[in-house]
C-alpha atoms as a PDB file:
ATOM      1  CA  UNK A   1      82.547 122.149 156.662  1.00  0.00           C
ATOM      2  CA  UNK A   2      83.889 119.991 154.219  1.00  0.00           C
ATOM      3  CA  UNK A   3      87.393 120.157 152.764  1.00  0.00           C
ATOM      4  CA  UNK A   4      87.659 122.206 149.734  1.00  0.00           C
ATOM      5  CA  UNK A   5      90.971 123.812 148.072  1.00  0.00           C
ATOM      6  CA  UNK A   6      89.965 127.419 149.501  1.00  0.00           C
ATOM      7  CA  UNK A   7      88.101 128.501 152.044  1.00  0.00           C
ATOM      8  CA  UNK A   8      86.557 131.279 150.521  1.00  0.00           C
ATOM      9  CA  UNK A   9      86.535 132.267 146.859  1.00  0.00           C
ATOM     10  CA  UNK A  10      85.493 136.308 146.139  1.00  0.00           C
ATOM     11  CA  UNK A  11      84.185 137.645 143.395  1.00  0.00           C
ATOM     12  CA  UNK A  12      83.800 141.217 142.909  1.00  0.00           C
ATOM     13  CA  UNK A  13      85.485 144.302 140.888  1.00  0.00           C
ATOM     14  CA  UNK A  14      88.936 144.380 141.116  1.00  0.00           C
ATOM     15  CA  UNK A  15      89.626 147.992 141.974  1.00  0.00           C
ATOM     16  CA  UNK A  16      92.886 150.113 142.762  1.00  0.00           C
ATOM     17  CA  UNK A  17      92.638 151.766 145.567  1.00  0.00           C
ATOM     18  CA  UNK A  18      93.661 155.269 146.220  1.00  0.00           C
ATOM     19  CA  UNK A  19      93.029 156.536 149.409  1.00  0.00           C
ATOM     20  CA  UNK A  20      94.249 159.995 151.053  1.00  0.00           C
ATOM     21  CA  UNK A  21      92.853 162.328 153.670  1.00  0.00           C
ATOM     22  CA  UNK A  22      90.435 165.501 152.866  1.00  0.00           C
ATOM     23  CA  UNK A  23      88.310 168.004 154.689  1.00  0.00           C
ATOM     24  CA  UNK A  24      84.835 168.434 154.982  1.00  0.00           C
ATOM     25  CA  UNK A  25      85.043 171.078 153.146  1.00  0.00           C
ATOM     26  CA  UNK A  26      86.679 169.261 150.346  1.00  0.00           C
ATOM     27  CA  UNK A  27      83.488 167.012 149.686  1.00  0.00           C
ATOM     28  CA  UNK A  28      80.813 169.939 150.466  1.00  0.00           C
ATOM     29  CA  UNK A  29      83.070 172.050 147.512  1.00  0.00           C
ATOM     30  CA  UNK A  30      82.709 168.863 145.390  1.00  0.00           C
ATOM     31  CA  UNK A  31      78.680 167.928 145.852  1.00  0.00           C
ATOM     32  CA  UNK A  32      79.849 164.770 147.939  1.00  0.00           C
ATOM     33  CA  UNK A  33      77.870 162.767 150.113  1.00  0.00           C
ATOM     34  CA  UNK A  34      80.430 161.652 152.739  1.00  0.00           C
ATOM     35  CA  UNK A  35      80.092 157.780 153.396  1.00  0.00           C
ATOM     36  CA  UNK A  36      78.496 157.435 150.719  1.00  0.00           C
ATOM     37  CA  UNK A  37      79.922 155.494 147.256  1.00  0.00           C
ATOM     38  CA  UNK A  38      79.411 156.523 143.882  1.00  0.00           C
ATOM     39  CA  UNK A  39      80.930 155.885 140.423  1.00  0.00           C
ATOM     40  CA  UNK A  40      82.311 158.452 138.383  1.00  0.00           C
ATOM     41  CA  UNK A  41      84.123 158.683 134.982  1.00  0.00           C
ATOM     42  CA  UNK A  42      88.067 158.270 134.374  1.00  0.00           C
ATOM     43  CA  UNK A  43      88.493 162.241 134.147  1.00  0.00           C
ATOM     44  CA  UNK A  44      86.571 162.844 137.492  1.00  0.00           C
ATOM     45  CA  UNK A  45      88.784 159.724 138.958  1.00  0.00           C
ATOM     46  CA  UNK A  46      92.047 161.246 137.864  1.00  0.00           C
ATOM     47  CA  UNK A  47      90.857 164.615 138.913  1.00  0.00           C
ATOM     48  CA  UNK A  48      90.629 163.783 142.263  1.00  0.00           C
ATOM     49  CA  UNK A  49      93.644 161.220 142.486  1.00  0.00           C
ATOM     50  CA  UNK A  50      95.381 164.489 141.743  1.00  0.00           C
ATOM     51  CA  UNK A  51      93.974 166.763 144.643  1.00  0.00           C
ATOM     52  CA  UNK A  52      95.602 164.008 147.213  1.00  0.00           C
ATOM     53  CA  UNK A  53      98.592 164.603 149.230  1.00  0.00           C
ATOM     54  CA  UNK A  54     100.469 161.566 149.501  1.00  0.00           C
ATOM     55  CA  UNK A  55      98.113 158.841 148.447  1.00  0.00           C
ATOM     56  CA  UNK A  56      98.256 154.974 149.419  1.00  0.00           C
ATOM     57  CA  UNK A  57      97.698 152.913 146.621  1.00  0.00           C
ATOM     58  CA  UNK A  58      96.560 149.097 147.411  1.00  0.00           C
ATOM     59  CA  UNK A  59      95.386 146.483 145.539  1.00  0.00           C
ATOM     60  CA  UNK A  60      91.619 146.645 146.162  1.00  0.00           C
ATOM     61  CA  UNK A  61      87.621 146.280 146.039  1.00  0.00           C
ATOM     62  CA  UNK A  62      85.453 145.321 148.694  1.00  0.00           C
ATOM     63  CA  UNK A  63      85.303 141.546 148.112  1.00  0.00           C
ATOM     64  CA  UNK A  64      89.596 141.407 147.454  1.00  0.00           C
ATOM     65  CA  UNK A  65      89.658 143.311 150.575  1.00  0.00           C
ATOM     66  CA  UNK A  66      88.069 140.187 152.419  1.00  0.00           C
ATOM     67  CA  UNK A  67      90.034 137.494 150.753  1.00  0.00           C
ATOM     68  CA  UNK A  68      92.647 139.544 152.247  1.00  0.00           C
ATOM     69  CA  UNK A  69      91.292 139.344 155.705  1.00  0.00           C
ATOM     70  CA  UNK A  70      90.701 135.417 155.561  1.00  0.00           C
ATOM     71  CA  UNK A  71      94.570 134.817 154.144  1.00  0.00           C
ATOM     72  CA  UNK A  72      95.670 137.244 157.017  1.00  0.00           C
ATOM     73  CA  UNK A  73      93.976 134.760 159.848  1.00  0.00           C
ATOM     74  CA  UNK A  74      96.115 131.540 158.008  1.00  0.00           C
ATOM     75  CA  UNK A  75      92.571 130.719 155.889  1.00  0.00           C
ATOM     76  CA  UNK A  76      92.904 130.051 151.992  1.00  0.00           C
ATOM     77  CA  UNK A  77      91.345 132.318 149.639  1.00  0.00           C
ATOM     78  CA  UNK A  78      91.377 133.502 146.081  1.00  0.00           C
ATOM     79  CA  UNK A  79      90.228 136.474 144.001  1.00  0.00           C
ATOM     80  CA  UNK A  80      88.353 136.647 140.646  1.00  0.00           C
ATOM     81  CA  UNK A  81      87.950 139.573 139.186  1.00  0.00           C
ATOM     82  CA  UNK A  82      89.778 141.686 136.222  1.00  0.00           C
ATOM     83  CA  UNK A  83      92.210 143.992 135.428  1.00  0.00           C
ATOM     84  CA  UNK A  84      93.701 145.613 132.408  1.00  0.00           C
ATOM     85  CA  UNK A  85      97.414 144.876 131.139  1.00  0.00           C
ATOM     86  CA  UNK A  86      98.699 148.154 132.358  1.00  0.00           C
ATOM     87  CA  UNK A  87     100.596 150.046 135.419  1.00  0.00           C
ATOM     88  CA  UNK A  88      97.725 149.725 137.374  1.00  0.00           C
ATOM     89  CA  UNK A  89      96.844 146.161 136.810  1.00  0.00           C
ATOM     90  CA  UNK A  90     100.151 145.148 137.418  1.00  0.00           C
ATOM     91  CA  UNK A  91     100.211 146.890 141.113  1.00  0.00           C
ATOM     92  CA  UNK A  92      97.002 145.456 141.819  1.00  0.00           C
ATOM     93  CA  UNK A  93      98.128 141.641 141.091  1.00  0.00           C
ATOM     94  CA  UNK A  94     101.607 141.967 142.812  1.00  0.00           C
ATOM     95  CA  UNK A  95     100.071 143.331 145.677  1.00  0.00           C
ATOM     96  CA  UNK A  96      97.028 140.695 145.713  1.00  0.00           C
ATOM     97  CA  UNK A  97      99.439 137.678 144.973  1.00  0.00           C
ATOM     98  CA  UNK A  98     102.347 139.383 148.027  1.00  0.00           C
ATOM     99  CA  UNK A  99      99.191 139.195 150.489  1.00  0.00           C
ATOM    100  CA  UNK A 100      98.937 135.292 150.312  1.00  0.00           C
ATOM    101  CA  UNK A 101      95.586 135.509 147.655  1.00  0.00           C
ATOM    102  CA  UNK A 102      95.523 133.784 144.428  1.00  0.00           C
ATOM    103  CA  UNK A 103      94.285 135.625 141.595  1.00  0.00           C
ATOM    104  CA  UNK A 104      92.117 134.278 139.181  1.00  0.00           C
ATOM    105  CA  UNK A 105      91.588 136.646 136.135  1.00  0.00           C
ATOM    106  CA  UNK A 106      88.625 136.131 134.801  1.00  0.00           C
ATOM    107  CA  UNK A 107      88.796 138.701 131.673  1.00  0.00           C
ATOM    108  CA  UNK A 108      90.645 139.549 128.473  1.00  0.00           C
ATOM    109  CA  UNK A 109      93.808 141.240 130.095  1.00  0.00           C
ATOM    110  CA  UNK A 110      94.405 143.370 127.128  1.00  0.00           C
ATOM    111  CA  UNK A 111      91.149 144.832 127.763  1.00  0.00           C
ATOM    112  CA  UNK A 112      91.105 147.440 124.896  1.00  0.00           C
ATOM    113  CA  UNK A 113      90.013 150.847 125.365  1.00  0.00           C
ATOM    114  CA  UNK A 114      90.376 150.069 129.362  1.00  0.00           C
ATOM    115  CA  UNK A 115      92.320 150.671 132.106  1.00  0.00           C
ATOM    116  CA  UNK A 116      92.362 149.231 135.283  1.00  0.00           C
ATOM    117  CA  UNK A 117      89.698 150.478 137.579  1.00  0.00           C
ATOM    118  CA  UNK A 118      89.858 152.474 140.608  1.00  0.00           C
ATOM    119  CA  UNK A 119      88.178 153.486 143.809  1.00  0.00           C
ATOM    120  CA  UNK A 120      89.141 157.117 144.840  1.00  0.00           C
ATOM    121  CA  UNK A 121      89.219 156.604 149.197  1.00  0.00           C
ATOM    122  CA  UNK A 122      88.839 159.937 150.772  1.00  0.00           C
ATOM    123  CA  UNK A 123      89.282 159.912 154.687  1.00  0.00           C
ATOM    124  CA  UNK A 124      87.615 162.918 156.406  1.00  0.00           C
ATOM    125  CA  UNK A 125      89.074 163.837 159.987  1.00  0.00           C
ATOM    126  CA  UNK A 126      86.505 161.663 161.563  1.00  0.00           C
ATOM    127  CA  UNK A 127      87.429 158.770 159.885  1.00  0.00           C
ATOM    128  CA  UNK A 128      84.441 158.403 157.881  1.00  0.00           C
ATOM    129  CA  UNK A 129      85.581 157.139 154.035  1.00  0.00           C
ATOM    130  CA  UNK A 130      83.945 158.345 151.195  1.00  0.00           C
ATOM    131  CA  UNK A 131      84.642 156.544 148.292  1.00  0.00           C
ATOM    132  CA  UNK A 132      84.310 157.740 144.097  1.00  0.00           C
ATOM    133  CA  UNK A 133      84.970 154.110 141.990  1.00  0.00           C
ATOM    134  CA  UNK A 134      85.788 154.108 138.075  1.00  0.00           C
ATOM    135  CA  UNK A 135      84.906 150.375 137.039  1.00  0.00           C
ATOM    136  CA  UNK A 136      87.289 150.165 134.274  1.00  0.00           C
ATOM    137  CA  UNK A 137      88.535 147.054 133.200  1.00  0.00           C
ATOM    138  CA  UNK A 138      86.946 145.238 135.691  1.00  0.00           C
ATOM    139  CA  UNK A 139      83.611 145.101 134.027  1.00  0.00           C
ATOM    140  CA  UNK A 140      84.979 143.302 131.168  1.00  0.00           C
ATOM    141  CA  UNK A 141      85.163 139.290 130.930  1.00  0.00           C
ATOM    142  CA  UNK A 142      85.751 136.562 128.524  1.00  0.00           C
ATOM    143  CA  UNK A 143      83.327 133.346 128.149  1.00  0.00           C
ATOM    144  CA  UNK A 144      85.839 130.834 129.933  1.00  0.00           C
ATOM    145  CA  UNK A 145      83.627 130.005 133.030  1.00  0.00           C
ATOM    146  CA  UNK A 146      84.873 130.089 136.867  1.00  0.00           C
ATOM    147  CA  UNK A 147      82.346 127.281 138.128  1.00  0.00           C
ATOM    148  CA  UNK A 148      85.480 124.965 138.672  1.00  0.00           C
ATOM    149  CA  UNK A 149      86.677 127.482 141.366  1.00  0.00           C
ATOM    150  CA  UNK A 150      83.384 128.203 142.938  1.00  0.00           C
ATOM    151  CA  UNK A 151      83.541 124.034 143.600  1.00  0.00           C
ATOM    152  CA  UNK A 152      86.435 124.202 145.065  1.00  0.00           C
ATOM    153  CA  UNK A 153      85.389 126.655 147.850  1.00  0.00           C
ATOM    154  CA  UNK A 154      84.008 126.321 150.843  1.00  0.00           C
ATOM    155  CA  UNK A 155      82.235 129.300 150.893  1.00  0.00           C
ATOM    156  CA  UNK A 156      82.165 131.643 147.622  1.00  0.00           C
ATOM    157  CA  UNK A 157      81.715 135.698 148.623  1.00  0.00           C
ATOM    158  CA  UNK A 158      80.297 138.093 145.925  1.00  0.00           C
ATOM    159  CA  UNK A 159      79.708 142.278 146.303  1.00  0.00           C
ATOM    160  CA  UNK A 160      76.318 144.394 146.126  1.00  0.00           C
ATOM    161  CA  UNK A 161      78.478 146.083 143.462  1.00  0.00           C
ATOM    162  CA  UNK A 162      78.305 143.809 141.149  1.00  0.00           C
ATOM    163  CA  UNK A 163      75.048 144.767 139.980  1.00  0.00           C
ATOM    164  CA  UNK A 164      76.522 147.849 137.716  1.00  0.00           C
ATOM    165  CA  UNK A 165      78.078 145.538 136.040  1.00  0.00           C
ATOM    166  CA  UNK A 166      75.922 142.883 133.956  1.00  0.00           C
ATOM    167  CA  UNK A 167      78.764 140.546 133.311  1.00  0.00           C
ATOM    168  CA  UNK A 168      79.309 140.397 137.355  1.00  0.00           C
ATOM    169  CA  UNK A 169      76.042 140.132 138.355  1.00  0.00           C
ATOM    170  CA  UNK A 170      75.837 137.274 135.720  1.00  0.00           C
ATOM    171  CA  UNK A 171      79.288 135.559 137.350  1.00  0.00           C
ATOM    172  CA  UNK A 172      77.515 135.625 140.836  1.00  0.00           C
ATOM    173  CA  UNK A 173      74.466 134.051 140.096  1.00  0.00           C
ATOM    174  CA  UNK A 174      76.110 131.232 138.418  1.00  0.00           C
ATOM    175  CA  UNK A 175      79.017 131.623 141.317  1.00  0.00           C
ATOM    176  CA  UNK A 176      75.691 130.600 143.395  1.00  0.00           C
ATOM    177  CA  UNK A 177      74.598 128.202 141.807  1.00  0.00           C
ATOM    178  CA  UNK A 178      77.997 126.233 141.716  1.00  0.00           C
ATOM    179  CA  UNK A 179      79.238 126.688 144.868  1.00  0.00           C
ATOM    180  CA  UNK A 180      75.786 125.290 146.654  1.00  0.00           C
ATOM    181  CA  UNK A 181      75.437 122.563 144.084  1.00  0.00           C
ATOM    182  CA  UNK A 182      78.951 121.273 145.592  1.00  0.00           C
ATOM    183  CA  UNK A 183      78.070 121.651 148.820  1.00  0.00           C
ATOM    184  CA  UNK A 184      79.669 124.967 149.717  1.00  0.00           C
ATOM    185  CA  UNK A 185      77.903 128.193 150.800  1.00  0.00           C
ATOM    186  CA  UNK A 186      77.187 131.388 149.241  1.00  0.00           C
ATOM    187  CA  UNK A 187      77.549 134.838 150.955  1.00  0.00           C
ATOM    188  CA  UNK A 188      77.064 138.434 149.515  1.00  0.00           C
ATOM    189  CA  UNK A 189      77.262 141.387 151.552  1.00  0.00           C
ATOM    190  CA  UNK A 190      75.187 144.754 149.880  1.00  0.00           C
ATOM    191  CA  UNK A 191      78.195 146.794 150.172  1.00  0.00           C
ATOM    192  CA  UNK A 192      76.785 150.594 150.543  1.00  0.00           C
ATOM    193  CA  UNK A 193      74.155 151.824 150.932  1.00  0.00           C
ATOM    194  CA  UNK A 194      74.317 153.954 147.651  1.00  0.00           C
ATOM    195  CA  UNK A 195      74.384 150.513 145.688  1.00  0.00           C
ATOM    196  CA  UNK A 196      71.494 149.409 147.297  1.00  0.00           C
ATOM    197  CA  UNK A 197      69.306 151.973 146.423  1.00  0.00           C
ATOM    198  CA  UNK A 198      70.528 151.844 142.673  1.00  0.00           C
ATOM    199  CA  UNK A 199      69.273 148.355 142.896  1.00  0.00           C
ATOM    200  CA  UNK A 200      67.348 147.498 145.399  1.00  0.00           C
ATOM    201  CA  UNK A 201      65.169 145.049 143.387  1.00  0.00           C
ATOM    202  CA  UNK A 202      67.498 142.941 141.357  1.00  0.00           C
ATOM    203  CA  UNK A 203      69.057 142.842 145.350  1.00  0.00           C
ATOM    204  CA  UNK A 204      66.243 141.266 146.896  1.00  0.00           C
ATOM    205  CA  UNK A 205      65.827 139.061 143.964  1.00  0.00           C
ATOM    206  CA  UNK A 206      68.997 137.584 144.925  1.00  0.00           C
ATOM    207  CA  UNK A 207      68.299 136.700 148.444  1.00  0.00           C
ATOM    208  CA  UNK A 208      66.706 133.200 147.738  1.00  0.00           C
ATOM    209  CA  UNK A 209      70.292 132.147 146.729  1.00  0.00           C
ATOM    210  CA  UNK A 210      72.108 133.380 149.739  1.00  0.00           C
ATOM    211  CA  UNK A 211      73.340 131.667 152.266  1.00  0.00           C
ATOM    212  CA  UNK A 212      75.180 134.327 154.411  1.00  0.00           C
ATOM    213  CA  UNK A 213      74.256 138.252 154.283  1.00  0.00           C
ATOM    214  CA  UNK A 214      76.435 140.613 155.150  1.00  0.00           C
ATOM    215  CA  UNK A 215      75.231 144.421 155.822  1.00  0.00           C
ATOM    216  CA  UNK A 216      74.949 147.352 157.840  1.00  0.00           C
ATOM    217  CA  UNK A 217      72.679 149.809 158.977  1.00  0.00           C
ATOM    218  CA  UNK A 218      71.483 151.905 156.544  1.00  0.00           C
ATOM    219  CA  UNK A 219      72.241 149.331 153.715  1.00  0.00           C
ATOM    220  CA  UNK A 220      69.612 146.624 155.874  1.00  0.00           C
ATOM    221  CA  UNK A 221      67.238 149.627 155.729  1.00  0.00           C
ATOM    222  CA  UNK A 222      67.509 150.652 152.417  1.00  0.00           C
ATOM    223  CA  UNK A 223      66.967 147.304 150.784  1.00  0.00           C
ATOM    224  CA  UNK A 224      63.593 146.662 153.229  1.00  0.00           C
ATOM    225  CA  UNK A 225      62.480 151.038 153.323  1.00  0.00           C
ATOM    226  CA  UNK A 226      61.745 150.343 156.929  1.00  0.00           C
ATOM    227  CA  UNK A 227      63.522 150.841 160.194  1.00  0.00           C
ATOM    228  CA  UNK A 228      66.587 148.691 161.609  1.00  0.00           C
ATOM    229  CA  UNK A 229      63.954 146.511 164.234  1.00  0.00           C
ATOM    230  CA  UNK A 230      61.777 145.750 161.455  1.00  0.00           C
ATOM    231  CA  UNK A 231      64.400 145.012 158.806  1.00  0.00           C
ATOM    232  CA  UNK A 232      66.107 142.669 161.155  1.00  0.00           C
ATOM    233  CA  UNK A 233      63.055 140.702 161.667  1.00  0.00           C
ATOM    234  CA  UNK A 234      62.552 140.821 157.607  1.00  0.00           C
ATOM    235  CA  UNK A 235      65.697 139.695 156.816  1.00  0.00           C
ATOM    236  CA  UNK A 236      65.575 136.825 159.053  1.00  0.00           C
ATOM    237  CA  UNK A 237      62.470 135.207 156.381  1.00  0.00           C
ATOM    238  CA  UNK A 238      64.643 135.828 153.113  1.00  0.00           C
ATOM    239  CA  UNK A 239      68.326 134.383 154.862  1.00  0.00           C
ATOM    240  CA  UNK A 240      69.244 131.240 156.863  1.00  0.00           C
ATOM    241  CA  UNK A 241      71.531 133.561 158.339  1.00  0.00           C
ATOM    242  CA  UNK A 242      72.995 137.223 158.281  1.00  0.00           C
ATOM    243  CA  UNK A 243      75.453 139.244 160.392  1.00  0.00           C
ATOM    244  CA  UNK A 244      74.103 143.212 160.527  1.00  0.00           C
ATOM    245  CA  UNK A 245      76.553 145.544 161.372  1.00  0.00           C
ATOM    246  CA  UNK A 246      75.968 148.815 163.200  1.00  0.00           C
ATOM    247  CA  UNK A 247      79.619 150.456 163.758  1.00  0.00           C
ATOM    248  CA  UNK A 248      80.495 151.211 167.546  1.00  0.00           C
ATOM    249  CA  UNK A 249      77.536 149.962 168.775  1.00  0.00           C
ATOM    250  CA  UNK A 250      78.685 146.191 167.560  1.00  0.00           C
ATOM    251  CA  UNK A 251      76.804 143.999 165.721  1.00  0.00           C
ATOM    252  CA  UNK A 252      73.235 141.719 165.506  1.00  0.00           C
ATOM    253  CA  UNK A 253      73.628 138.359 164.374  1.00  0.00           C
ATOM    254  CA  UNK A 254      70.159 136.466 163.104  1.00  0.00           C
ATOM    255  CA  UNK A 255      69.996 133.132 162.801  1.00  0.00           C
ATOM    256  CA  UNK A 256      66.353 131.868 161.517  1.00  0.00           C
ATOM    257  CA  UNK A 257      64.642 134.458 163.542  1.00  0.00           C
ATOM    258  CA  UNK A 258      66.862 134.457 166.974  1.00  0.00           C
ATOM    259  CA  UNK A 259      68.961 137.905 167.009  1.00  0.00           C
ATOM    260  CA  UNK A 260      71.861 138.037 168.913  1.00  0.00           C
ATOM    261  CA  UNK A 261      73.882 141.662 169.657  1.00  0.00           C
ATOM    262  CA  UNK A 262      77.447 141.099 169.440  1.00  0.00           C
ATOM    263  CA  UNK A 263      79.630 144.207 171.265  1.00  0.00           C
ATOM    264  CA  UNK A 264      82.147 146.245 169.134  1.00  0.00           C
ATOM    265  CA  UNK A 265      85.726 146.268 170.426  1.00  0.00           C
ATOM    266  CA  UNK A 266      86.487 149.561 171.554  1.00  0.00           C
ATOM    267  CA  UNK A 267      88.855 151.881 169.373  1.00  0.00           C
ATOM    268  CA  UNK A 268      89.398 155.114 168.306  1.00  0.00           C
ATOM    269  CA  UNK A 269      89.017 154.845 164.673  1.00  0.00           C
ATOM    270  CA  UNK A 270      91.240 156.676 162.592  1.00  0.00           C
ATOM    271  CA  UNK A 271      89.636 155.465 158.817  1.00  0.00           C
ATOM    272  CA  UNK A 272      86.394 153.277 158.341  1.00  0.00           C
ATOM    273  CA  UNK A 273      87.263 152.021 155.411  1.00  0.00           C
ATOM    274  CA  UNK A 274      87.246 148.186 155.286  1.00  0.00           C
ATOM    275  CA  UNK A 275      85.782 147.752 158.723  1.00  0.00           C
ATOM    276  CA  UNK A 276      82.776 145.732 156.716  1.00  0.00           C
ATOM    277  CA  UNK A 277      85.098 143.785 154.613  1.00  0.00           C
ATOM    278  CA  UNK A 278      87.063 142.517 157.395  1.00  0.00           C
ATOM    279  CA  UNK A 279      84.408 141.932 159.869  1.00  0.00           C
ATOM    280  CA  UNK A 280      83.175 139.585 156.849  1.00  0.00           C
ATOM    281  CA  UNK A 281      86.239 137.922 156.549  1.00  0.00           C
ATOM    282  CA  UNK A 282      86.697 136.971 160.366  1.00  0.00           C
ATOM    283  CA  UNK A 283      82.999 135.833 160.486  1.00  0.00           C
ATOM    284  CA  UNK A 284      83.711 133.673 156.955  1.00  0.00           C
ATOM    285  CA  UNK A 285      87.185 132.591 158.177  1.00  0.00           C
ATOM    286  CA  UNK A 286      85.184 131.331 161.655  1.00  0.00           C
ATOM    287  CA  UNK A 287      82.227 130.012 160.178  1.00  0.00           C
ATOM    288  CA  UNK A 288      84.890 127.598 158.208  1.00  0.00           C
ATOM    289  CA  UNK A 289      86.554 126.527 161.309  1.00  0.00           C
ATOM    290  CA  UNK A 290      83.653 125.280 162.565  1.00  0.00           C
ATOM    291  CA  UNK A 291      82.737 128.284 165.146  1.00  0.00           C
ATOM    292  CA  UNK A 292      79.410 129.545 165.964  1.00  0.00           C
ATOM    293  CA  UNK A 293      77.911 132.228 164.522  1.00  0.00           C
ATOM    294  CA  UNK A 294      78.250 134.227 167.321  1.00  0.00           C
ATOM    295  CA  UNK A 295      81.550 133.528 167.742  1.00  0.00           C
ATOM    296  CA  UNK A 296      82.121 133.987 164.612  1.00  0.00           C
ATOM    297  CA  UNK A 297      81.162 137.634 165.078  1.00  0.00           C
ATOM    298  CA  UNK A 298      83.348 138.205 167.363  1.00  0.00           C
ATOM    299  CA  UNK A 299      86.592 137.455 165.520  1.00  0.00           C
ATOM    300  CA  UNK A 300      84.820 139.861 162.974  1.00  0.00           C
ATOM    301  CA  UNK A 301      84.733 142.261 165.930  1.00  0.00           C
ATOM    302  CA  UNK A 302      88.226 141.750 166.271  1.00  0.00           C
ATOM    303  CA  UNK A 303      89.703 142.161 162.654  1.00  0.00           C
ATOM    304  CA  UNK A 304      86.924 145.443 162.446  1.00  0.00           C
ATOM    305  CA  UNK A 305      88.785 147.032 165.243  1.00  0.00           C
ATOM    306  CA  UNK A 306      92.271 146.582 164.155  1.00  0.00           C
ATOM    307  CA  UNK A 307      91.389 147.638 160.624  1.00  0.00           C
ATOM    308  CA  UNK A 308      89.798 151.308 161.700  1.00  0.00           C
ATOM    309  CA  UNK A 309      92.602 151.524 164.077  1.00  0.00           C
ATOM    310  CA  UNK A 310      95.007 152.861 161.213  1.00  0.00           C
ATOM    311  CA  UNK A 311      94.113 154.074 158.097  1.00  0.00           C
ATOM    312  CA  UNK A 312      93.759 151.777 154.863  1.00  0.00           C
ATOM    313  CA  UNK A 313      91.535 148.766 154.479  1.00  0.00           C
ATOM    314  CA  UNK A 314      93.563 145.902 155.330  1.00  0.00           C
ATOM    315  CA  UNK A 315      95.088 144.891 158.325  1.00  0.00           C
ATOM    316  CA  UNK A 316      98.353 145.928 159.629  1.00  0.00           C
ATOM    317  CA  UNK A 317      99.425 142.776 161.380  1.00  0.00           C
ATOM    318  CA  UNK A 318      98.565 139.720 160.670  1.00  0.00           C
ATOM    319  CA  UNK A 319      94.667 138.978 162.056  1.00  0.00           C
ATOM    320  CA  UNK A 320      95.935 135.394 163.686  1.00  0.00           C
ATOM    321  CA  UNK A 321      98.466 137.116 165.682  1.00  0.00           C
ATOM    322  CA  UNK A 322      95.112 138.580 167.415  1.00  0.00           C
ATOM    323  CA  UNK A 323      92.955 135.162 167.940  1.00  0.00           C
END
């Protein structure tokens, strides 16, 4: 591909997170679907923060979480997204800027009336992550427009949450837009299932303008409301290409209409969460150095494994110690 100043450029909701392990019994007491991801207001957030034992606390958000990945195998990458000028937004910059990611605020910082949002991570003893997100401050942006960084980026990586927020949604289509006028790519990965079936329409009418799709099982299902053989075979007429993910049993890659399954790494995973965001960034950082899509895949494979080998959604060690 050719040279740009990053590699990948993500756009998505910049998000605290707080993760901490619960029981079953915790979410059944609380109405909870487990896996599943659903926003909730400030009091319910704090609430809960408050019912964890010894909580991590990580800059976060599902598209940060991949410019993570991509800086941890040596690629360049940058965030845009927003935060508020409080505790919270300070911790989530630090910790984004200490992880080799550039921010690039793209709101009023004093954000009035906002804090910084946050994405409640609760780890049942099976690993599984259930996730409650308050959007906070990251829903709120100021006119100055980011098309400068989207053409200076390879490949430009927005969220399926960005549709509960009409200022996002907005930045992504013209993120789009910009990125494929310069010659870059545009990727987008539907993010949980939950999301899609808030908006499964304004979804699919985003598909024409995307270059790389990222999703998994029930998220491929939900946007088509058919099985995973048939959805495959759908989403191989509205993408050039797109990398479905199916957990231990690896991963399909389609690429105009041939699918190719791609085997999981074996692991015993401790805590799901980020396995999709850093799959994405080892098939993004790949696809930049010129690797095939399958191969790509596989260094997803890789980066999935270590992440759901510990708990927390970024990598331990650094992902090009692995390739």
């Amino acid at each position: 591909m050719s040279e740009k100043k990053y590699d990948v450029v993500a756009v998505g909701n910049a998000l605290l997170d707080i993760s901490g392990n619960v029981s079953d019994k915790f979410l059944a007491a609380r109405s909870l679907r487990k896996g599943s991801m659903d926003l909730v207001s400030p009091e319910t957030a704090m609430e809960l923060a408050s019912k964890l034992r010894s909580p991590h606390y990580s800059s976060g958000g599902s598209a940060a979480n991949t410019a993570v990945g991509v800086a941890s195998f040596g690629g360049t990458s940058a965030f845009i997204g927003n935060v508020a000028s409080d505790e919270w937004g300070t911790a989530f910059t630090q910790d984004l800027l200490s992880l080799g990611v550039d921010f690039l605020p793209a709101g009023d910082a004093t954000s009035e009336n906002q804090s910084t949002g946050c994405c409640l991570v609760l780890v049942t003893p099976d690993g599984e992550r259930t996730m409650m997100a308050n959007l906070g401050a990251s829903t709120t942006f100021k006119p100055a427009s980011q098309q400068q960084h989207f053409a200076n980026s390879a490949i430009v990586l927005s969220e399926g949450y960005v549709c509960d927020s009409a200022a996002l949604l907005h930045m992504t289509q013209e993120a789009a837009v910009s990125v494929r006028q310069a010659g870059g790519l545009f990727a987008f990965s539907l993010s949980d299932v939950g999301c899609v079936e808030r908006h499964q329409d304004r979804l699919r009418s985003l598909l024409p303008d995307v270059d790389i799709l990222f999703a998994n099982e029930l998220e491929i299902q939900a946007l088509y409301n058919c099985s995973f053989s048939e959805a495959s075979e759908k989403v191989s007429k509205d993408v050039p290409l797109a990398f479905l993910t199916r957990g231990a049993q690896g991963s399909l890659v389609v690429v105009e209409g041939q699918v190719t399954q791609v085997a999981a790494q074996k692991v015993a995973a401790v805590d799901t969460t980020g396995a999709g965001d850093q799959y994405a960034a080892g098939v993004l950082y790949g696809l930049n150095q010129g690797m095939s899509p399958v191969g790509s895949a596989e260094l997803g494979a890789m980066a999935a494994s270590e992440v759901v080998s510990h708990q927390g959604a970024r990598p331990k060690i650094k992902l090009s110690e692995l390739v």
